[in-house]
Protein backbone atom coordinates (compact mmCIF):
# COMPACT_ATOMS: atom_id res chain seq x y z
CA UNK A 1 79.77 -123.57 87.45
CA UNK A 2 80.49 -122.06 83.86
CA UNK A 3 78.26 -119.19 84.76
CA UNK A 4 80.09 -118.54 87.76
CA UNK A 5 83.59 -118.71 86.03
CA UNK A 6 82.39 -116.12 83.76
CA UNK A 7 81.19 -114.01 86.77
CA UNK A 8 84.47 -114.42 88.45
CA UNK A 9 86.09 -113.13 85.21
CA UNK A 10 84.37 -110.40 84.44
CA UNK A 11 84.73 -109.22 88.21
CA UNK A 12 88.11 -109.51 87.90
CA UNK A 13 88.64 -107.51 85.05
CA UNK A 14 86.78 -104.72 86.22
CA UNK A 15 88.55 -104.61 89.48
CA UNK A 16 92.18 -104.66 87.55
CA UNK A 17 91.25 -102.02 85.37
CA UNK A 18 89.45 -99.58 87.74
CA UNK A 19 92.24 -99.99 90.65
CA UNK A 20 95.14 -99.63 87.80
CA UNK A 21 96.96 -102.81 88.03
CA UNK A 22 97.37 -102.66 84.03
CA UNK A 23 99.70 -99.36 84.26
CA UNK A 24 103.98 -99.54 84.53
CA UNK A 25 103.45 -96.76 86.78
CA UNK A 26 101.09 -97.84 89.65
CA UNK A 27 99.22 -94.91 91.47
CA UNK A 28 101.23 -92.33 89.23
CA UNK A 29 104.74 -93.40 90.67
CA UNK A 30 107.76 -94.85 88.58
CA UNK A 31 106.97 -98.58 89.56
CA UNK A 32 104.41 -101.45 88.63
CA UNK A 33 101.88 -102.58 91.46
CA UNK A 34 104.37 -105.40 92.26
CA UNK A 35 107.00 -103.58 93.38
CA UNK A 36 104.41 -100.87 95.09
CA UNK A 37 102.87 -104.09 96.79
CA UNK A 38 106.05 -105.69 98.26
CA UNK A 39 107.27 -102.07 99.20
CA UNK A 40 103.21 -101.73 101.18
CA UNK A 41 103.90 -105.49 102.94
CA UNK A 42 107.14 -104.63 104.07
CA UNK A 43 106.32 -101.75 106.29
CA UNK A 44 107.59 -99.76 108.97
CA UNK A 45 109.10 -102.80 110.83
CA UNK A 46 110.35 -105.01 108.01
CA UNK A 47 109.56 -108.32 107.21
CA UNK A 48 111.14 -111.84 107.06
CA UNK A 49 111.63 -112.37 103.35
CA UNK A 50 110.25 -115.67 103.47
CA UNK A 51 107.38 -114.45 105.09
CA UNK A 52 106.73 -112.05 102.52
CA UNK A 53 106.58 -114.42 99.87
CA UNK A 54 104.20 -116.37 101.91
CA UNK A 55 102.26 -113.97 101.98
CA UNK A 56 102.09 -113.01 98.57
CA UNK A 57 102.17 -116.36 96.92
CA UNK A 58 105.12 -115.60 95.04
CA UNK A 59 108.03 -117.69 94.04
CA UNK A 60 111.51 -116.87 95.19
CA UNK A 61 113.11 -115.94 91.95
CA UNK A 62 110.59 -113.20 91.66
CA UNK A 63 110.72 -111.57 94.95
CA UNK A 64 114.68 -111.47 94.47
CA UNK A 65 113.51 -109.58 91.33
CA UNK A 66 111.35 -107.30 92.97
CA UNK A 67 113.84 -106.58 95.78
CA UNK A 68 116.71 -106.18 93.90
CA UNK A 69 114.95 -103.24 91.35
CA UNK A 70 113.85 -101.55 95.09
CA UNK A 71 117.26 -101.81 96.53
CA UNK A 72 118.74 -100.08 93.41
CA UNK A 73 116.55 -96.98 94.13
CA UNK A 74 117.41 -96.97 97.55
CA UNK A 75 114.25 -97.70 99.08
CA UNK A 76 114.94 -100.74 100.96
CA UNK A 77 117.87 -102.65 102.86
CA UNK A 78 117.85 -106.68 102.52
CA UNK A 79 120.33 -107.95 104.87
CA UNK A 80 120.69 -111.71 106.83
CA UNK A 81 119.67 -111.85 110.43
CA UNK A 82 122.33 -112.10 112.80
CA UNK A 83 121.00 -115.17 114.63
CA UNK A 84 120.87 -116.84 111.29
CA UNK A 85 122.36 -115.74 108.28
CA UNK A 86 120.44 -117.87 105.58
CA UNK A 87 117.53 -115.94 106.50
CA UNK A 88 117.36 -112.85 105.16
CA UNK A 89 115.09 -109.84 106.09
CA UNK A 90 114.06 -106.31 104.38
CA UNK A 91 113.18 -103.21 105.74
CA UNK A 92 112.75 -99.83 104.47
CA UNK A 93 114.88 -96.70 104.31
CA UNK A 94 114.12 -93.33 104.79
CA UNK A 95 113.87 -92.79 101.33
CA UNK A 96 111.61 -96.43 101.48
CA UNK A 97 109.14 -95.12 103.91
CA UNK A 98 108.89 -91.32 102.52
CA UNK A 99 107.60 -93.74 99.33
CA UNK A 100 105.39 -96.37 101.43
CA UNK A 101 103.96 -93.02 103.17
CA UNK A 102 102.85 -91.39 99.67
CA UNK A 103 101.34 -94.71 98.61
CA UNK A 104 99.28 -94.94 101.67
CA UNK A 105 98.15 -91.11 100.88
CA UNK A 106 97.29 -92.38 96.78
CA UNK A 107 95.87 -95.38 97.69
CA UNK A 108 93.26 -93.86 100.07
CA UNK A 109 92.91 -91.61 96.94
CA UNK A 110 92.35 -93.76 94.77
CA UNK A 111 90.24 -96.06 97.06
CA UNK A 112 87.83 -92.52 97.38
CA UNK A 113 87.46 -92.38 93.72
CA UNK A 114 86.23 -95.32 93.12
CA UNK A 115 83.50 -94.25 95.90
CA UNK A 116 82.71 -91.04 95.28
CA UNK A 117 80.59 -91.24 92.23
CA UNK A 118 78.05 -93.68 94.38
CA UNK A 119 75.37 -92.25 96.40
CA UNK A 120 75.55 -93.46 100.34
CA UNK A 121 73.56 -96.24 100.06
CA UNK A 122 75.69 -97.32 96.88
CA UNK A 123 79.00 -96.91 99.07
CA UNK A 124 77.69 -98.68 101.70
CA UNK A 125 76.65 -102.06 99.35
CA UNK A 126 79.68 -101.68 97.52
CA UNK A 127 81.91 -101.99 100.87
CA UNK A 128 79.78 -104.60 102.14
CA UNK A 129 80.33 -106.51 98.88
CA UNK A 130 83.87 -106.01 99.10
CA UNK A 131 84.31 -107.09 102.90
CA UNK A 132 82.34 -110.10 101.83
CA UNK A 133 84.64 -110.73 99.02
CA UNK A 134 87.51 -110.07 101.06
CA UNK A 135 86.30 -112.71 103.08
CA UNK A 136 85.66 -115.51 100.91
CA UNK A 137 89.13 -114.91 98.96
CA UNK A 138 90.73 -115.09 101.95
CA UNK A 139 88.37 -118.64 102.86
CA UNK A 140 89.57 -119.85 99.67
CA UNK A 141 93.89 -119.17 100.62
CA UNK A 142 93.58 -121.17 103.04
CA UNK A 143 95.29 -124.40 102.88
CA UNK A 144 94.82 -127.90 104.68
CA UNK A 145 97.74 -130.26 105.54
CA UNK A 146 99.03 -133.71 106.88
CA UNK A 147 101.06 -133.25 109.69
CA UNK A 148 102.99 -134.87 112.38
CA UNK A 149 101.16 -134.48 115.62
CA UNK A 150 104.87 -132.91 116.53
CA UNK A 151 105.60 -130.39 114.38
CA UNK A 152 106.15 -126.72 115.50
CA UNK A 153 102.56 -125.65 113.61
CA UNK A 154 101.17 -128.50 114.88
CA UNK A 155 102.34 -127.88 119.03
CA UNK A 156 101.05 -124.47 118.21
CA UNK A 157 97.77 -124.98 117.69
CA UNK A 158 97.46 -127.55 120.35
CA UNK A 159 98.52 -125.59 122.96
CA UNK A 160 96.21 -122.53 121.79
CA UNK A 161 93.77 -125.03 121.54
CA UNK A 162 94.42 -126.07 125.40
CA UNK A 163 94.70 -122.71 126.60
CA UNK A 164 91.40 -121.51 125.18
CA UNK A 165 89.40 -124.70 126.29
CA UNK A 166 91.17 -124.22 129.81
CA UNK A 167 89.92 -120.26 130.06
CA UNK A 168 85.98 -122.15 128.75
CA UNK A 169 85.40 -125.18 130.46
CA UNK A 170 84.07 -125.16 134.00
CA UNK A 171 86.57 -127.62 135.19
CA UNK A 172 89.61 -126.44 133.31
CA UNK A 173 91.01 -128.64 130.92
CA UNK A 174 94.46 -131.05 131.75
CA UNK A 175 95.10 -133.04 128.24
CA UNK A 176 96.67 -135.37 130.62
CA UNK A 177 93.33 -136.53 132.36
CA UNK A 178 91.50 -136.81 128.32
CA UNK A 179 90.72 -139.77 126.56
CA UNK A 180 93.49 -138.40 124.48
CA UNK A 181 96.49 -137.63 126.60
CA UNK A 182 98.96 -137.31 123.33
CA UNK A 183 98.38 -136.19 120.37
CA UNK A 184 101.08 -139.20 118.88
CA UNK A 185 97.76 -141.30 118.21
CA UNK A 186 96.56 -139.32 115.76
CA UNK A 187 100.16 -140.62 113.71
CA UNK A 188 98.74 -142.82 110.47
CA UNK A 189 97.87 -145.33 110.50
CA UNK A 190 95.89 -144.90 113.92
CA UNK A 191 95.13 -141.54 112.47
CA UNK A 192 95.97 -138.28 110.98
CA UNK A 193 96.18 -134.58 112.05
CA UNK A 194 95.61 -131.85 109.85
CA UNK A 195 96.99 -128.24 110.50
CA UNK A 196 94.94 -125.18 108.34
CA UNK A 197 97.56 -122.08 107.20
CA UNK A 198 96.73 -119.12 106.12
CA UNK A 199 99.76 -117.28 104.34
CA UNK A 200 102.05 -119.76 105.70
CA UNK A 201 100.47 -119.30 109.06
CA UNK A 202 98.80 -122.18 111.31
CA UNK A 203 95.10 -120.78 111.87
CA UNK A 204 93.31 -123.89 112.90
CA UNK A 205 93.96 -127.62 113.66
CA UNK A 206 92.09 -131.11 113.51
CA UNK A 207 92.30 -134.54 113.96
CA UNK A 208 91.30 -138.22 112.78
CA UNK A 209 91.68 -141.25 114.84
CA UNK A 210 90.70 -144.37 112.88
CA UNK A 211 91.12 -147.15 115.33
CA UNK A 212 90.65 -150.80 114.29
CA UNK A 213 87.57 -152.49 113.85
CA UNK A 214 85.89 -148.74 114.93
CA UNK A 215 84.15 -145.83 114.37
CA UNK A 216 86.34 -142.95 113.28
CA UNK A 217 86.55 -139.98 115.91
CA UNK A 218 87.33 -136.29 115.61
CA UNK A 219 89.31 -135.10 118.23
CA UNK A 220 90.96 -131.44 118.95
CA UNK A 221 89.55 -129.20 116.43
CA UNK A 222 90.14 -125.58 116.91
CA UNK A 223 90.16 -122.31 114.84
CA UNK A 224 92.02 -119.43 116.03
CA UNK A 225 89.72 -116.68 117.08
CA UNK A 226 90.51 -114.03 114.18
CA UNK A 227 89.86 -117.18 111.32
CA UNK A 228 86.51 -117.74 112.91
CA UNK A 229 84.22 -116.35 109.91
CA UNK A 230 86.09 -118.16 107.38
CA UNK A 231 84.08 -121.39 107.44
CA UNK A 232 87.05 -123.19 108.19
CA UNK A 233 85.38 -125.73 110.97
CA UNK A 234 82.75 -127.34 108.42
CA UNK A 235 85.42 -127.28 105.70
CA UNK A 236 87.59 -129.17 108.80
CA UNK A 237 84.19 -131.37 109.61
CA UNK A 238 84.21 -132.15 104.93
CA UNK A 239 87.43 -132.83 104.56
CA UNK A 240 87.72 -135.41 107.95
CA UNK A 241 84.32 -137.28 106.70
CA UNK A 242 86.01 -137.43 103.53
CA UNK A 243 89.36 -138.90 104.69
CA UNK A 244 87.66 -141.01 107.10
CA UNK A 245 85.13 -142.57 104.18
CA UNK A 246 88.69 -143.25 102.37
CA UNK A 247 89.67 -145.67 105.18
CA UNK A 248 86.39 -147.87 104.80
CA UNK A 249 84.42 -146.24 107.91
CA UNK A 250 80.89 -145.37 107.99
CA UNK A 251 80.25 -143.80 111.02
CA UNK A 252 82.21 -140.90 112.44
CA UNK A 253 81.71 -139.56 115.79
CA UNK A 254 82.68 -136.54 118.43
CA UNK A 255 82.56 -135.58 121.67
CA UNK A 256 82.08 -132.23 123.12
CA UNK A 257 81.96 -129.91 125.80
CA UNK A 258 78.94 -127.83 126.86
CA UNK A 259 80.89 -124.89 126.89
CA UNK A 260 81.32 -125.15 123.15
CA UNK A 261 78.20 -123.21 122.02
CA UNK A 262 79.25 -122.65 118.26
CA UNK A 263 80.79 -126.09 118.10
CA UNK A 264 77.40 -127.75 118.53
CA UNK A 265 75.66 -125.57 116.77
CA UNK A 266 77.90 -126.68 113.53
CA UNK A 267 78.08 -130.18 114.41
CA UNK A 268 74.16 -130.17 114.44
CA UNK A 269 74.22 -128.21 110.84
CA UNK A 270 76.50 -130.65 109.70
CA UNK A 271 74.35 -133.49 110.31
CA UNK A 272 75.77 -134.66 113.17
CA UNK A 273 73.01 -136.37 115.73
CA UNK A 274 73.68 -136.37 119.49
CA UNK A 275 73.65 -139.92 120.95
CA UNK A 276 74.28 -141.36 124.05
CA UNK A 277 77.93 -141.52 125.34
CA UNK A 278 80.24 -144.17 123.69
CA UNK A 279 83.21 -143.20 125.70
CA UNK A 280 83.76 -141.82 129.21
CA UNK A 281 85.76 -138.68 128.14
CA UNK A 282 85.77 -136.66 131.61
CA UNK A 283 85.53 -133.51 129.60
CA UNK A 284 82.41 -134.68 127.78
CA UNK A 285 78.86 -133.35 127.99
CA UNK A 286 77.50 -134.36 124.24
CA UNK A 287 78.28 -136.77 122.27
CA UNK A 288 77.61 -136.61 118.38
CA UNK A 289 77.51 -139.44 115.42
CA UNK A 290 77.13 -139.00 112.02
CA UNK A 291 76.74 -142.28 109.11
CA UNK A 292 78.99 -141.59 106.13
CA UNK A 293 79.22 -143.45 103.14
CA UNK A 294 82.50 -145.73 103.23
CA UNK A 295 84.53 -145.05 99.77
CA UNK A 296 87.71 -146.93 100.43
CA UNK A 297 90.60 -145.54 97.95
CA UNK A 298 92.09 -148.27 96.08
């Protein structure tokens, strides 16, 4: 681990001082790369304010700060939406998006530079290497959370979840006719359902149920098709073993349909076994168990 730390350091201070993050004056303009960064998230529609500092991971008092210095030099308008005045939104001016265009014209610049001294096949590993980084930084943003079976990231998910499976399966899908007609059991202490964001975002859902004197069973994972390489259904699969090891069980368990290729592909990597069927989930070809070790949390 120390010799990756060290890796992950040294990476990142090549990449700050070959891309120019150390300068007042990022890509040769009169701003730092803050200010340049909010003005390239804002864009040619605007953004929800809040959702920009979602999506930056910055706190509020600092975004006001960064807003307020691009407002004074006319590049961009904050103003409250009509529908709801606490909420405020941004968008660019003329003189905004003259500036955002220049710094899409430097950065592909600068982005060239940093390729052009490479042969091909150098470019090509290099990009590779990045995409890959890209990847696993973006893996490692997301976040996992408790949530009410009825909140609005929650419903989301669900009903992606329902209209995917009912586009998949050969029968359709009707939650009504499942073992598990509302998502209100997974509520503690009968269970738990965990929602996966990704800049404030609801990418992928999950949940527990830990009936009495049972088995604990995963029910209505999904992972929204554009999150799919980020290895969020094992990290889903870890972190459900691991909550359901905290409640005393040591057996967890899953049902699937045989529609769901990938799915049983993972839940075999994951070392998942099929076994006969345990319930009589109409939706059900396979049916998966895996022993965990119990670790109740005192």
């Amino acid at each position: 681990m120390d010799a990756q730390i060290a890796q992950v350091r040294r990476f990142n201070r090549t990449v700050t001082e070959r891309v120019g993050v150390l300068h007042d004056r990022y890509l040769g303009r009169d701003r730092p790369v803050g200010e340049a960064r909010l003005l390239w998230e804002i864009g040619e529609q605007g953004q929800d304010v809040r959702r920009l500092r979602e999506r930056l991971g910055l706190d509020s008092g600092y975004v006001s700060r960064l807003l307020r210095s691009l407002e004074a030099d006319g590049l961009v308008k904050v103003e409250p939406q009509p529908r709801d005045r606490r909420v405020r939104s941004v968008r660019l001016t003329e003189k905004g998006q003259a500036e955002h265009a220049l710094l899409d014209v430097r950065s592909d610049a600068l982005a060239g530079s940093l390729l052009e001294p490479l042969n091909a096949s150098q470019r090509a590993r290099l990009a590779a290497a990045m995409a890959e980084v890209d990847r696993l930084l973006t893996a490692a943003t997301v976040t996992l959370d408790v949530v009410d079976p009825d909140h609005p990231d929650a419903t989301y998910c669900l009903s992606a979840y329902f209209a995917e499976v009912r586009g998949l399966f050969e029968t359709g899908f009707d939650p009504a006719r499942s073992l598990l007609p509302d998502a209100g059991e997974l509520r503690p202490d009968r269970g738990l359902f965990l929602v996966a964001r990704l800049y404030g975002e609801p990418i992928g859902c999950a949940g527990l149920k830990l009936p009495t004197g049972a088995p604990a069973e995963i029910k209505r994972m999904w992972v929204a098709p554009d999150a799919r390489r980020l290895g969020l259904g094992r990290r889903f699969l870890a972190e459900l073993e691991s909550r359901a090891a905290q409640h005393g069980c040591d057996t967890l368990r899953l049902d699937t349909n045989k529609a769901l290729g990938a799915a049983i592909s993972l839940y075999h990597s994951s070392g998942f076994q099929e076994v006969a069927a345990f319930n009589d989930e109409p939706y059900a070809h396979h049916w998966f168990e895996k022993r965990i070790a119990a670790s109740p949390s005192r």
